[in-house]
Protein backbone atom coordinates (compact mmCIF):
# COMPACT_ATOMS: atom_id res chain seq x y z
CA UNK A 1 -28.70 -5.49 -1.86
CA UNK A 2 -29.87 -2.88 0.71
CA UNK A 3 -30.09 0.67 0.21
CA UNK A 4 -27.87 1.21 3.06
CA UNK A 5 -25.14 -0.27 1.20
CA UNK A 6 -25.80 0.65 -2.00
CA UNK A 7 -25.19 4.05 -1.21
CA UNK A 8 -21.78 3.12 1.08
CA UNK A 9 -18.44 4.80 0.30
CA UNK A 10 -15.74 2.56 -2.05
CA UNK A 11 -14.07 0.30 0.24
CA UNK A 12 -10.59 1.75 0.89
CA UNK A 13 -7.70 -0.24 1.89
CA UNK A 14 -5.64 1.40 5.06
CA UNK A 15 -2.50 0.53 5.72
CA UNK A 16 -0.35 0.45 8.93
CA UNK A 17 3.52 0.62 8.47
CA UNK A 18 4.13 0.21 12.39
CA UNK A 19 6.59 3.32 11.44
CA UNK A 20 7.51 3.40 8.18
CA UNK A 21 5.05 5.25 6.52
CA UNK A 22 7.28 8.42 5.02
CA UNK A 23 9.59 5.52 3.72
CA UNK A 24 6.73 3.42 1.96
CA UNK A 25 4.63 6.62 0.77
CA UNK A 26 8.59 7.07 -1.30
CA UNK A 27 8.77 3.85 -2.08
CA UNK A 28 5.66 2.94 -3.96
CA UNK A 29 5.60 7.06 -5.53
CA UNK A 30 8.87 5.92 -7.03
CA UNK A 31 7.97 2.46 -7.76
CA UNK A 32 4.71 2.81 -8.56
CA UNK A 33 4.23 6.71 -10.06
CA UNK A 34 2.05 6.90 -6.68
CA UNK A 35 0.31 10.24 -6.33
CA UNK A 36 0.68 11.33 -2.52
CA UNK A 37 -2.73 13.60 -1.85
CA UNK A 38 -2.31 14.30 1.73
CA UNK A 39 -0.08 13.84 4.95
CA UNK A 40 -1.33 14.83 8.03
CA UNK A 41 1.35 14.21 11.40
CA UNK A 42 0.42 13.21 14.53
CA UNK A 43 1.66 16.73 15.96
CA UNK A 44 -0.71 18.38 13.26
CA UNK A 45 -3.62 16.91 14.36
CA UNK A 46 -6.34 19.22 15.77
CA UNK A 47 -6.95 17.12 18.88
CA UNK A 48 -3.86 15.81 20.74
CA UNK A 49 -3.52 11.85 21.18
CA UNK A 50 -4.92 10.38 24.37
CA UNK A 51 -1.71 9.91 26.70
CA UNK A 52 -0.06 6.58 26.10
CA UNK A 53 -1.63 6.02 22.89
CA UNK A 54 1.43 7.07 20.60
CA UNK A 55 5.05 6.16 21.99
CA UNK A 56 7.68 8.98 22.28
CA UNK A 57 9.10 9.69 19.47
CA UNK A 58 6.01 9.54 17.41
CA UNK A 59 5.01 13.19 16.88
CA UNK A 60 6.37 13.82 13.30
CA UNK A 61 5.19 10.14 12.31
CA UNK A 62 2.58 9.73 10.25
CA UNK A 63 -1.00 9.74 11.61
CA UNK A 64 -3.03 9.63 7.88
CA UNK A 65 -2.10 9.75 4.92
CA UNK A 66 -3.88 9.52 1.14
CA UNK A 67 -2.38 8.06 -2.15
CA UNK A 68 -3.71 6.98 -5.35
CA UNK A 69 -2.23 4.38 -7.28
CA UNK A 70 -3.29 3.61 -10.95
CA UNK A 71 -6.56 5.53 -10.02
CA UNK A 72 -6.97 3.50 -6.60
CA UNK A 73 -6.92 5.52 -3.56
CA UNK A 74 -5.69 4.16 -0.40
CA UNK A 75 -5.00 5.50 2.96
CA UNK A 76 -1.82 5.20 5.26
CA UNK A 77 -0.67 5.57 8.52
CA UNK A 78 2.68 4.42 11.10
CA UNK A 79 -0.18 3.40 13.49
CA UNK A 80 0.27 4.03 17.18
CA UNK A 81 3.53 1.77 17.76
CA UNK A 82 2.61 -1.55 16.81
CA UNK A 83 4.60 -3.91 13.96
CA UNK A 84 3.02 -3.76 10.52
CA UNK A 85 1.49 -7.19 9.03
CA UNK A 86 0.47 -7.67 5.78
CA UNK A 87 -0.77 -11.30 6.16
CA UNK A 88 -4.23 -13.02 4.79
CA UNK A 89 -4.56 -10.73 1.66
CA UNK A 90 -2.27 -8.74 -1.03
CA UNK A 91 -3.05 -5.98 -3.47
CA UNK A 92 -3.77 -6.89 -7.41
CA UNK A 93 -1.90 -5.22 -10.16
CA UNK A 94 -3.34 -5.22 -13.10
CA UNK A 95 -0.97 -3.68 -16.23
CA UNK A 96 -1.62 -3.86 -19.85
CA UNK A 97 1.82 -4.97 -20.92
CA UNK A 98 4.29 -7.22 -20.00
CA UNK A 99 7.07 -4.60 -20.10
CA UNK A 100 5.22 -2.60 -17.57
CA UNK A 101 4.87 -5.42 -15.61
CA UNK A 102 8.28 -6.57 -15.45
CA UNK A 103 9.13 -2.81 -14.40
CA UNK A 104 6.56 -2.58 -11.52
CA UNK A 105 7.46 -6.23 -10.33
CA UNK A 106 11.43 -5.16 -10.61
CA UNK A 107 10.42 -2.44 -8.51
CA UNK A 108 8.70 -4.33 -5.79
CA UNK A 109 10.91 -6.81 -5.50
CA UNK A 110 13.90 -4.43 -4.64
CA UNK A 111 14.08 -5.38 -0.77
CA UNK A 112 11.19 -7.48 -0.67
CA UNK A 113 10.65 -11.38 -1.43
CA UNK A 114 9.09 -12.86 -4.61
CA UNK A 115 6.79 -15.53 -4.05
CA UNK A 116 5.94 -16.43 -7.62
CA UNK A 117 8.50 -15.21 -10.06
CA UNK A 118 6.91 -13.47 -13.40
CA UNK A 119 5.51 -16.39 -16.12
CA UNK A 120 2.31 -17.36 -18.07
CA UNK A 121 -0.61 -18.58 -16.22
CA UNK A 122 -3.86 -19.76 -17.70
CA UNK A 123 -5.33 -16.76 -17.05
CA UNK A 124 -2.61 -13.89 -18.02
CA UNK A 125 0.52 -14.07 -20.45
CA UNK A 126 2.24 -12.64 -17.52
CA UNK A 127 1.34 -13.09 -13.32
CA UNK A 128 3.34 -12.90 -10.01
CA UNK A 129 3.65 -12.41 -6.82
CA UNK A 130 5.73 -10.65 -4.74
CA UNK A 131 5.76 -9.20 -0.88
CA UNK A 132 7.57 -5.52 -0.99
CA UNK A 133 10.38 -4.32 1.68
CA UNK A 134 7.31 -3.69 3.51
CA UNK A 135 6.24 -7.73 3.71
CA UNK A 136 2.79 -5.99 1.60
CA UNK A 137 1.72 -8.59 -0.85
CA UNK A 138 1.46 -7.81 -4.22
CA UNK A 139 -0.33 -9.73 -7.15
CA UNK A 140 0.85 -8.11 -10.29
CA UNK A 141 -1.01 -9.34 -13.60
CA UNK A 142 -0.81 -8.73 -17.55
CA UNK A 143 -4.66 -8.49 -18.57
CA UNK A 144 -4.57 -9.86 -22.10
C-alpha cells in the first residue's frame, strides 16, 4: 500500500438527512446511547452559503454535525435541500449479547422497516436487518 494512504484519515461515513438531521441526531442518541460532539447551523457558519445553494427555511438546519456511536464517529448534515437515500450500503452493528441486540434492533425498528427479522445465522447466534425511520440500513449482529 502507498504511503499516501497509509497515512490517510479513518474513513468516516457522512450522512445526509435531506432535513431531518436534529430529529435523527435524537433518534439514534436515544436509540443508540449516541454521543453528539458537535452541531454547527448553517446560520453559524463563518462564511455565508452561496445564494441558491440552501432553500429558505434552511438557516437553523443542520450544516455538520459529529457523533460517535459505540466508539465510531460519523458526521451529519440536512444537506442543501435534497431527499436523503440510504441505498447500496447499511451500517454493521456488532453487540456482544443477544439482549443488547434485541434492544438496539427494537429501537431501530420503531418507524422503520425490518428486512430480516432477528434469528441465528451461520455466522452469529443472533443477525438482522433493519432500515430506521430514516430508510438508513442497519446490520445488527451478536459476535459469538
Amino acid at each position: 500500500m502507498s504511503e499516501r494512504v497509509e497515512n490517510a484519515m479513518p474513513i468516516q461515513p457522512y450522512l445526509f438527512f435531506g432535513g431531518r438531521c436534529e430529529e435523527a441526531l435524537e433518534f439514534y442518541r436515544t436509540a443508540l446511547d449516541a454521543e453528539i460532539e458537535m452541531v454547527m447551523r448553517y446560520q453559524e457558519s463563518p462564511v455565508s452559503p452561496q445564494p441558491g445553494m440552501i432553500p429558505p427555511g434552511y438557516e437553523n438546519k443542520v450544516m455538520h454535525a459529529a457523533f460517535r456511536i459505540a466508539g465510531t464517529s460519523l458526521m451529519a448534515s440536512d444537506g442543501c435541500g435534497e431527499e436523503a437515500g440510504f441505498a447500496g450500503f447499511s451500517l454493521s452493528l456488532a453487540l456482544l449479547t443477544e439482549a443488547d441486540a434485541a434492544r438496539v434492533f427494537a429501537a431501530l425498528s420503531d418507524g422503520g422497516e425490518v428486512r430480516m427479522p432477528l434469528g441465528k445465522t451461520f455466522w452469529s447466534p443472533c443477525f438482522g436487518m433493519v432500515a430506521d425511520r430514516f430508510g438508513l440500513g442497519w446490520m445488527v449482529t451478536v459476535v459469538a
